[in-house]
Protein backbone atom coordinates (compact mmCIF):
# COMPACT_ATOMS: atom_id res chain seq x y z
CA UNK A 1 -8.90 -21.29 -16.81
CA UNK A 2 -8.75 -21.53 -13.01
CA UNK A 3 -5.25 -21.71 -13.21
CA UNK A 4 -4.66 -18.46 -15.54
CA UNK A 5 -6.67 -16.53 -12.90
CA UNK A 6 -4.77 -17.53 -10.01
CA UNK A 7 -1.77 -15.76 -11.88
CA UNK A 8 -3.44 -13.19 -12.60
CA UNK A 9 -4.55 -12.51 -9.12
CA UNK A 10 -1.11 -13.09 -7.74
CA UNK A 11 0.21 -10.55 -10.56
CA UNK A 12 -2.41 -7.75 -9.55
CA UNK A 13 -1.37 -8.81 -5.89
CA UNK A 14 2.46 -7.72 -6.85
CA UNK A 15 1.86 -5.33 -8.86
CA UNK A 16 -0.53 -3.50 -6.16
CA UNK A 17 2.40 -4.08 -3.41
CA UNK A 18 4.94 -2.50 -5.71
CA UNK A 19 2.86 0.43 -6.12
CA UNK A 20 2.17 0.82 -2.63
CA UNK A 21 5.83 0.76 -1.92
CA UNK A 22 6.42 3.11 -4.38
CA UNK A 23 3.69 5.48 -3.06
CA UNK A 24 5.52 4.80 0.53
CA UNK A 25 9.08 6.04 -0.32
CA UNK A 26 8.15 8.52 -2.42
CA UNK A 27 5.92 9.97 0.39
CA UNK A 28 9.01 9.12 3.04
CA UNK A 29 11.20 11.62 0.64
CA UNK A 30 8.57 14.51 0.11
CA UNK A 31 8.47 14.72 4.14
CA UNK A 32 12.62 14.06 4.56
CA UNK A 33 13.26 17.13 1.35
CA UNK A 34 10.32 19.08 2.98
């Protein structure tokens, strides 16, 4: 049980990084078009 929440936490832990890189370049290119 341990186990399957230590991948779960390291899957939130990507999946919140990818979003926040997401978030990053997309707000890079709104102020490079604008």
């Amino acid at each position: 049980m341990s186990r399957h929440l230590r991948q779960l936490g390291w899957f939130v832990l990507i999946w919140a990084l990818s979003v926040l890189a997401v978030g990053t370049v997309g707000l890079l290119i709104r102020m490079i078009l604008h």
